[in-house]
Structure formats: structure tokens, C-alpha cells
PDB file of N, CA and C in Angstrom:
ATOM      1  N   UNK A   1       0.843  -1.176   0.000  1.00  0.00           N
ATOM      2  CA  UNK A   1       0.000   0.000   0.000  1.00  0.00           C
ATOM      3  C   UNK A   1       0.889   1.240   0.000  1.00  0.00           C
ATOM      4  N   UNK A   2       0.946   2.284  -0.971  1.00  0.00           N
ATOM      5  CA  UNK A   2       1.177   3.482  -0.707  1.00  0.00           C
ATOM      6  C   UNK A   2       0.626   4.495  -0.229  1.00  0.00           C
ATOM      7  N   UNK A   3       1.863   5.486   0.150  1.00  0.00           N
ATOM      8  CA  UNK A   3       0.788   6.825   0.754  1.00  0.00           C
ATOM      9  C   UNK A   3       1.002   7.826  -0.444  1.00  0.00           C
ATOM     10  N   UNK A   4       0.098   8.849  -0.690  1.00  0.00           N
ATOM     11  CA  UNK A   4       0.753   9.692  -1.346  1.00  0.00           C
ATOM     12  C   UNK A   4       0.510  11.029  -0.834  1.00  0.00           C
ATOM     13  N   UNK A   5       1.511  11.918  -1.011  1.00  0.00           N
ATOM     14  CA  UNK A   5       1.133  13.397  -0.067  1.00  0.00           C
ATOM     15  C   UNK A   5       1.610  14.615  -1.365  1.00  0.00           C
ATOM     16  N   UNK A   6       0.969  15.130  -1.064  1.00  0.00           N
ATOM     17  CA  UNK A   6       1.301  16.502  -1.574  1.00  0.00           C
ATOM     18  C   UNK A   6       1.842  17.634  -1.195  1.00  0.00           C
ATOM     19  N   UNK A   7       2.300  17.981  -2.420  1.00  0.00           N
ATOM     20  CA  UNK A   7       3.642  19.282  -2.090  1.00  0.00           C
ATOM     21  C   UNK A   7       3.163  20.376  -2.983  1.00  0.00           C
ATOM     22  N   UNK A   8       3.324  21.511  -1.948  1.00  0.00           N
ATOM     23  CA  UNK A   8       2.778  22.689  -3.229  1.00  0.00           C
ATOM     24  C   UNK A   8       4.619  23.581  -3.271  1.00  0.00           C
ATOM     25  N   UNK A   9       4.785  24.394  -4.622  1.00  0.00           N
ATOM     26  CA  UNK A   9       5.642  25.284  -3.826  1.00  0.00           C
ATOM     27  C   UNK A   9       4.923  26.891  -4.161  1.00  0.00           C
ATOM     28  N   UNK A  10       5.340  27.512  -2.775  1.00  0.00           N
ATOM     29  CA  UNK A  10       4.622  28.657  -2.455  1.00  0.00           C
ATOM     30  C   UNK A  10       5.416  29.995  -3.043  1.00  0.00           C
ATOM     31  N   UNK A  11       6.452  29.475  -3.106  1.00  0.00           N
ATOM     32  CA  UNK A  11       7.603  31.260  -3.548  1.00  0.00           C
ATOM     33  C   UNK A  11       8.767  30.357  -4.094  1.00  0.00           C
ATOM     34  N   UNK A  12       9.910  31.016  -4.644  1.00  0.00           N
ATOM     35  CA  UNK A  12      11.064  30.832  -5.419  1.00  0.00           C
ATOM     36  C   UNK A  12      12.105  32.007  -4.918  1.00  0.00           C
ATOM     37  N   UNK A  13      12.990  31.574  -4.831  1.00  0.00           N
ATOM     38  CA  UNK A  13      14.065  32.852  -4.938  1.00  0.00           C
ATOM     39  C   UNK A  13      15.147  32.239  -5.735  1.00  0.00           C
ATOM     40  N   UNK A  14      16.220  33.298  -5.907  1.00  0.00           N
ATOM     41  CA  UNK A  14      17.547  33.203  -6.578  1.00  0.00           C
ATOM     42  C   UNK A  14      18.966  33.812  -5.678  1.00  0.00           C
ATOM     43  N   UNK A  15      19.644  33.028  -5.675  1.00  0.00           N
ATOM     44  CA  UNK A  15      21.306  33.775  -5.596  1.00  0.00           C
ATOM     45  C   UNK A  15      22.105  33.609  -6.531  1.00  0.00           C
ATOM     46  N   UNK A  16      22.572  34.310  -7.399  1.00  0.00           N
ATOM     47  CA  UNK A  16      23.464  34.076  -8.305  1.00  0.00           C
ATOM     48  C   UNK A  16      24.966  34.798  -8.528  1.00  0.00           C
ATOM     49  N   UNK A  17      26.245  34.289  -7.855  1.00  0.00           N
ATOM     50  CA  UNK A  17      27.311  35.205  -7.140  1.00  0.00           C
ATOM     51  C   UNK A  17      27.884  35.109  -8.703  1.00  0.00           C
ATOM     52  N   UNK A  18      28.287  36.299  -8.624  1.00  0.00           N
ATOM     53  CA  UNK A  18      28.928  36.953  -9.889  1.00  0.00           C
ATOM     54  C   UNK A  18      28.355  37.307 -11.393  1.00  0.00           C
ATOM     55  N   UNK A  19      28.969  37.832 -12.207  1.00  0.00           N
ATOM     56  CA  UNK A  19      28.202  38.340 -13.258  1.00  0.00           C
ATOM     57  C   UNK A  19      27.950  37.211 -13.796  1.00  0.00           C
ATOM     58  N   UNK A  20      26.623  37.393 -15.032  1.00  0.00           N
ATOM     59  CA  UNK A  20      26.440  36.477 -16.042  1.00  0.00           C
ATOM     60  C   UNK A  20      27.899  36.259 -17.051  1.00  0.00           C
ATOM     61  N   UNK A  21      27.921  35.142 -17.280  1.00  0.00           N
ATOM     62  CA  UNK A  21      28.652  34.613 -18.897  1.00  0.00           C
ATOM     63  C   UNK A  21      27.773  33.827 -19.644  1.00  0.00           C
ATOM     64  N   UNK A  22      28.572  34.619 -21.090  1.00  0.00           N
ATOM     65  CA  UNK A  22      27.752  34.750 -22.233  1.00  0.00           C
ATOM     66  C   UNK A  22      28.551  33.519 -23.154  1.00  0.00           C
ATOM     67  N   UNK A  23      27.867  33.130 -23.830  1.00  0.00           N
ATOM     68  CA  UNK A  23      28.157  31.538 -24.483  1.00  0.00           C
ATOM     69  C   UNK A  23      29.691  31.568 -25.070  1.00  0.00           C
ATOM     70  N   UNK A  24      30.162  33.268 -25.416  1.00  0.00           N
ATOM     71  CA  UNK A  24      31.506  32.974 -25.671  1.00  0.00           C
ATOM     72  C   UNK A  24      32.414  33.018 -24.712  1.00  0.00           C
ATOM     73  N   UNK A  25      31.602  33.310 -23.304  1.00  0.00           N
ATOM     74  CA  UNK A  25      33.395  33.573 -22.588  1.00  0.00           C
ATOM     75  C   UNK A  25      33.116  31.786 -22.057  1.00  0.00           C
ATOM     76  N   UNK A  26      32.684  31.113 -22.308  1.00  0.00           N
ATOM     77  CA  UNK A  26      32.498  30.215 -21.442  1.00  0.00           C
ATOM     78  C   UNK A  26      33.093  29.163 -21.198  1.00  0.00           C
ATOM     79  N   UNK A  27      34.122  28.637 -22.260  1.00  0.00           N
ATOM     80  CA  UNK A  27      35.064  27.981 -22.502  1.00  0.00           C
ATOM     81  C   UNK A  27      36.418  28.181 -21.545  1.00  0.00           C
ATOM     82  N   UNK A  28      36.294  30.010 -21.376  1.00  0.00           N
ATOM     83  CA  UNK A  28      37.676  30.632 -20.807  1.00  0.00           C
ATOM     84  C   UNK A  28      37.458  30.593 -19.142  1.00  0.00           C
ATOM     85  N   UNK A  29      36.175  30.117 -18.538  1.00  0.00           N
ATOM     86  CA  UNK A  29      35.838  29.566 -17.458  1.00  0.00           C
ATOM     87  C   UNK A  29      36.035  28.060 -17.216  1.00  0.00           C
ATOM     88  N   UNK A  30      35.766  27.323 -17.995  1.00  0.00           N
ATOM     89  CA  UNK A  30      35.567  25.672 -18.306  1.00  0.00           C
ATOM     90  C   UNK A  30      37.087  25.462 -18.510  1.00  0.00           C
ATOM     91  N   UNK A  31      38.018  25.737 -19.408  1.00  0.00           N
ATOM     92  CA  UNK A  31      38.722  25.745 -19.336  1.00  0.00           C
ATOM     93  C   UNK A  31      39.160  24.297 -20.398  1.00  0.00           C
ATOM     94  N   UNK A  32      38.151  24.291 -21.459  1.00  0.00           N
ATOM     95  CA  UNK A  32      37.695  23.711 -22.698  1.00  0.00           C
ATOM     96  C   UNK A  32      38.784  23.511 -23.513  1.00  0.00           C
ATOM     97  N   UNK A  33      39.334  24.479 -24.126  1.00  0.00           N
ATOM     98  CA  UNK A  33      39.941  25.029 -25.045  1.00  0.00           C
ATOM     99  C   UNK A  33      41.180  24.056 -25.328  1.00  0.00           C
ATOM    100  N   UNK A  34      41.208  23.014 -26.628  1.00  0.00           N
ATOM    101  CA  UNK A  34      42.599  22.676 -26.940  1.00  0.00           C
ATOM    102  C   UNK A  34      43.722  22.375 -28.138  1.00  0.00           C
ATOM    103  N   UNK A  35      44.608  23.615 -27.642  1.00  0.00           N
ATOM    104  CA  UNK A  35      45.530  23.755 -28.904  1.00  0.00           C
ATOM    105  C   UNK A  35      44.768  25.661 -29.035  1.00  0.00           C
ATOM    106  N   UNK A  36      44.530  26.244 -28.005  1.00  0.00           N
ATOM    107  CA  UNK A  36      43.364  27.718 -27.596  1.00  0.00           C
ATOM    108  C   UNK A  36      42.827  28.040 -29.074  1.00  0.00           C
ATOM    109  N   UNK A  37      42.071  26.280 -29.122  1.00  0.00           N
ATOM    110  CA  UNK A  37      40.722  26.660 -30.231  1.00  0.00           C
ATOM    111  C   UNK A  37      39.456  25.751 -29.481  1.00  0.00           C
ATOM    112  N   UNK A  38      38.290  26.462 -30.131  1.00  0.00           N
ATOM    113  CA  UNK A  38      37.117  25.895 -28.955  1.00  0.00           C
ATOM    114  C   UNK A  38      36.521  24.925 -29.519  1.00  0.00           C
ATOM    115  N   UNK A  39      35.830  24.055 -28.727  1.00  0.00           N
ATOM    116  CA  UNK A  39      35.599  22.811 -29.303  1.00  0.00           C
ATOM    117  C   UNK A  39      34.573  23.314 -30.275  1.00  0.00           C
ATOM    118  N   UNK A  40      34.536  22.198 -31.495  1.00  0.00           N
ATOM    119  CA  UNK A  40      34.010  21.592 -32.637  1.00  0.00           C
ATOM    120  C   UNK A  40      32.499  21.830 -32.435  1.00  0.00           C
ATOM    121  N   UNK A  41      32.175  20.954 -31.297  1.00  0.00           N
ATOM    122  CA  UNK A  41      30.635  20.820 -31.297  1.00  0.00           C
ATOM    123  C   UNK A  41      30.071  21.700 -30.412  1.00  0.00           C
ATOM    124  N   UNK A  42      30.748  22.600 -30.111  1.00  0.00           N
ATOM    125  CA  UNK A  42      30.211  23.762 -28.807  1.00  0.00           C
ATOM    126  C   UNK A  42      28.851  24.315 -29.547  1.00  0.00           C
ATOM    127  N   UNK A  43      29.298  24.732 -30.729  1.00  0.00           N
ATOM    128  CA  UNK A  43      28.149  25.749 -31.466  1.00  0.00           C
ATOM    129  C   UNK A  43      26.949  24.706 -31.760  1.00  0.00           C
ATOM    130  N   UNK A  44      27.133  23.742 -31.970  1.00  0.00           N
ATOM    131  CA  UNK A  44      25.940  22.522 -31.970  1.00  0.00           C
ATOM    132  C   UNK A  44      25.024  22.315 -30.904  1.00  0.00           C
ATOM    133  N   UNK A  45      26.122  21.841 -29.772  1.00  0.00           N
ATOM    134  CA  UNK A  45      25.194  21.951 -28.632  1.00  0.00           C
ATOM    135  C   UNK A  45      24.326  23.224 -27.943  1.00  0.00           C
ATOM    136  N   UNK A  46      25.382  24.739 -27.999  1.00  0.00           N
ATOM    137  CA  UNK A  46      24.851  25.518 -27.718  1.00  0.00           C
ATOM    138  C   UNK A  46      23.141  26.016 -28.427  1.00  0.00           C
ATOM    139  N   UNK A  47      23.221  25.573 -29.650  1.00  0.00           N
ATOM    140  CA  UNK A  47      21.741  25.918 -30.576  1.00  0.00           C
ATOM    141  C   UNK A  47      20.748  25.050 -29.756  1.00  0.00           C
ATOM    142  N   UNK A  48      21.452  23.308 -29.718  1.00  0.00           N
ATOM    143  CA  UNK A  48      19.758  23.009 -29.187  1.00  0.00           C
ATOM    144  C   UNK A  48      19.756  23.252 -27.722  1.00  0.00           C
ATOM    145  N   UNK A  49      20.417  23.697 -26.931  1.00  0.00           N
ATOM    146  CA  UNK A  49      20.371  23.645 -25.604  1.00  0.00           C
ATOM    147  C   UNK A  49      19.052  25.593 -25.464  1.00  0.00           C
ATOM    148  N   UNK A  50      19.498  25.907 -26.150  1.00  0.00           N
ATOM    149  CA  UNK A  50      19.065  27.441 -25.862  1.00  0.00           C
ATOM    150  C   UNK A  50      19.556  27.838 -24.904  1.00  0.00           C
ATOM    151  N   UNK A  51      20.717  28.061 -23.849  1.00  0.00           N
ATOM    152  CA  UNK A  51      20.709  29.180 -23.059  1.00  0.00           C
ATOM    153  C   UNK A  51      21.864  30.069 -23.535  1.00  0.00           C
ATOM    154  N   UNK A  52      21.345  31.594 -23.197  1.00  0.00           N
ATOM    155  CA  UNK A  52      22.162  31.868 -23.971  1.00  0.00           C
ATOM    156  C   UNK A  52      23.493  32.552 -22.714  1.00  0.00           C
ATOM    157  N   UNK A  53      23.081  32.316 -21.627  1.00  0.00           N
ATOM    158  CA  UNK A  53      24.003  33.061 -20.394  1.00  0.00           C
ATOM    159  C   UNK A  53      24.106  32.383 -19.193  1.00  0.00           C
ATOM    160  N   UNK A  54      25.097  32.597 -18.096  1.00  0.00           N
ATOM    161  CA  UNK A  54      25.252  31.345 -17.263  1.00  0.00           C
ATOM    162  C   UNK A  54      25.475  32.072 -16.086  1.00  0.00           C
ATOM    163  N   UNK A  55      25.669  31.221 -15.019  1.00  0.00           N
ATOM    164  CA  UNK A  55      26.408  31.499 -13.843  1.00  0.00           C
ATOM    165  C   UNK A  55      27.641  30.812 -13.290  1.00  0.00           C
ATOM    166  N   UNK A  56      28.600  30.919 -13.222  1.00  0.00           N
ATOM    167  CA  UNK A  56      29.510  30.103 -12.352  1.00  0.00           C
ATOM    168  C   UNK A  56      30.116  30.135 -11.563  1.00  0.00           C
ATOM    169  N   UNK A  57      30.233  29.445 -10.604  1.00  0.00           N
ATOM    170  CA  UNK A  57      30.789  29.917  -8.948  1.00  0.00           C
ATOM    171  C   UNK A  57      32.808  30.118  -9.143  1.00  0.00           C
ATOM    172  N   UNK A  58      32.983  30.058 -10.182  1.00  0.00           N
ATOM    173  CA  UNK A  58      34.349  30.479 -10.194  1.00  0.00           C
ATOM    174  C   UNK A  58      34.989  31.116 -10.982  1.00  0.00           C
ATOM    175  N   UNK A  59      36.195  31.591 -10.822  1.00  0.00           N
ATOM    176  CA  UNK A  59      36.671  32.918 -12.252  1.00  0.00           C
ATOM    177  C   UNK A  59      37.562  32.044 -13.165  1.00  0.00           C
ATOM    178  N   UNK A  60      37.665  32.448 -13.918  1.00  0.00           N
ATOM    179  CA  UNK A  60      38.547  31.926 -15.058  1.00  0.00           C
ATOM    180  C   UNK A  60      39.865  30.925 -15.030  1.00  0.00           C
ATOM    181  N   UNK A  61      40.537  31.396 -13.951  1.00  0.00           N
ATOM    182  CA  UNK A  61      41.466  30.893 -12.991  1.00  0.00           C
ATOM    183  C   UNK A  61      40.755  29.277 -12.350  1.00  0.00           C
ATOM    184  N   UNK A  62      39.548  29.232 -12.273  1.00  0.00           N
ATOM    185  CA  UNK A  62      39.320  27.993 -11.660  1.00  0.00           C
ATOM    186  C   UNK A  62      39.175  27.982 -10.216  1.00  0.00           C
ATOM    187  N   UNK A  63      39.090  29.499  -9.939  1.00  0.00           N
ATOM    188  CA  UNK A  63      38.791  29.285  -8.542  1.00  0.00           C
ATOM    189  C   UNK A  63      37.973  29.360  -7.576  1.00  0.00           C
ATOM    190  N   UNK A  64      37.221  29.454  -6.844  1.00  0.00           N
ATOM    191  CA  UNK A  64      35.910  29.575  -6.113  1.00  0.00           C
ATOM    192  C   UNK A  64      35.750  31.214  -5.779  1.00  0.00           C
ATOM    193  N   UNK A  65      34.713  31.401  -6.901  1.00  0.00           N
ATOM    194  CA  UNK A  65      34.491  32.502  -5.798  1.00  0.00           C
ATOM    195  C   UNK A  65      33.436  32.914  -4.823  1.00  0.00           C
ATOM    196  N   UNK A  66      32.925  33.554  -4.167  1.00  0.00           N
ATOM    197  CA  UNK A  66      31.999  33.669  -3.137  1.00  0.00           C
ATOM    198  C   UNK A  66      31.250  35.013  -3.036  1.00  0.00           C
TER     199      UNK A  66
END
């Protein structure tokens, strides 16, 4: 026998530490890049994925930021 319960959600928020990146710096975060040319299928995936801007908790360097 199962139970089943319900969940509503009532509100949403966001934190998002540091600026947006935009589909080209994003490699120079990831740290992608080899032979400093960007991968092949980036522009492929980027079309069907649709986003066009990101967040990431670290700088270019690879390091955490806060």
C-alpha cells in the first residue's frame, strides 16, 4: 500500500554570485579550449540547448568565488 502526499511550492528565490557569462566567454571559465581553439561541437550543442548566459561559482582561474 502506498501513501501519497502533496507538495505545493509557495515562492522561489535566486542567488546568483557573480556576473552572467555569455556563451563565448564560457570555454575561458571551463577551461575547454585545446591547442586555444574551442571545441568543434560547442556551437551545436549551444543551438539546441538554448541558453544563452550562465552562472559560475568560479573565475577563469578555476577558482571559487563567493
Amino acid at each position: 500500500m502506498y501513501t501519497i502526499y502533496s507538495a505545493y511550492i509557495n515562492r522561489m528565490g535566486k542567488f546568483l554570485l557573480g556576473e552572467p557569462i555569455n556563451n563565448d566567454e564560457m570555454e575561458e571559465y571551463l577551461g575547454k579550449k585545446i591547442a586555444s581553439r574551442p571545441s568543434r561541437v560547442r556551437q551545436r550543442i549551444l543551438n539546441s540547448n538554448g541558453i544563452q548566459q550562465r552562472y559560475y561559482a568560479i573565475d577563469k582561474q578555476q577558482h571559487t568565488i563567493f
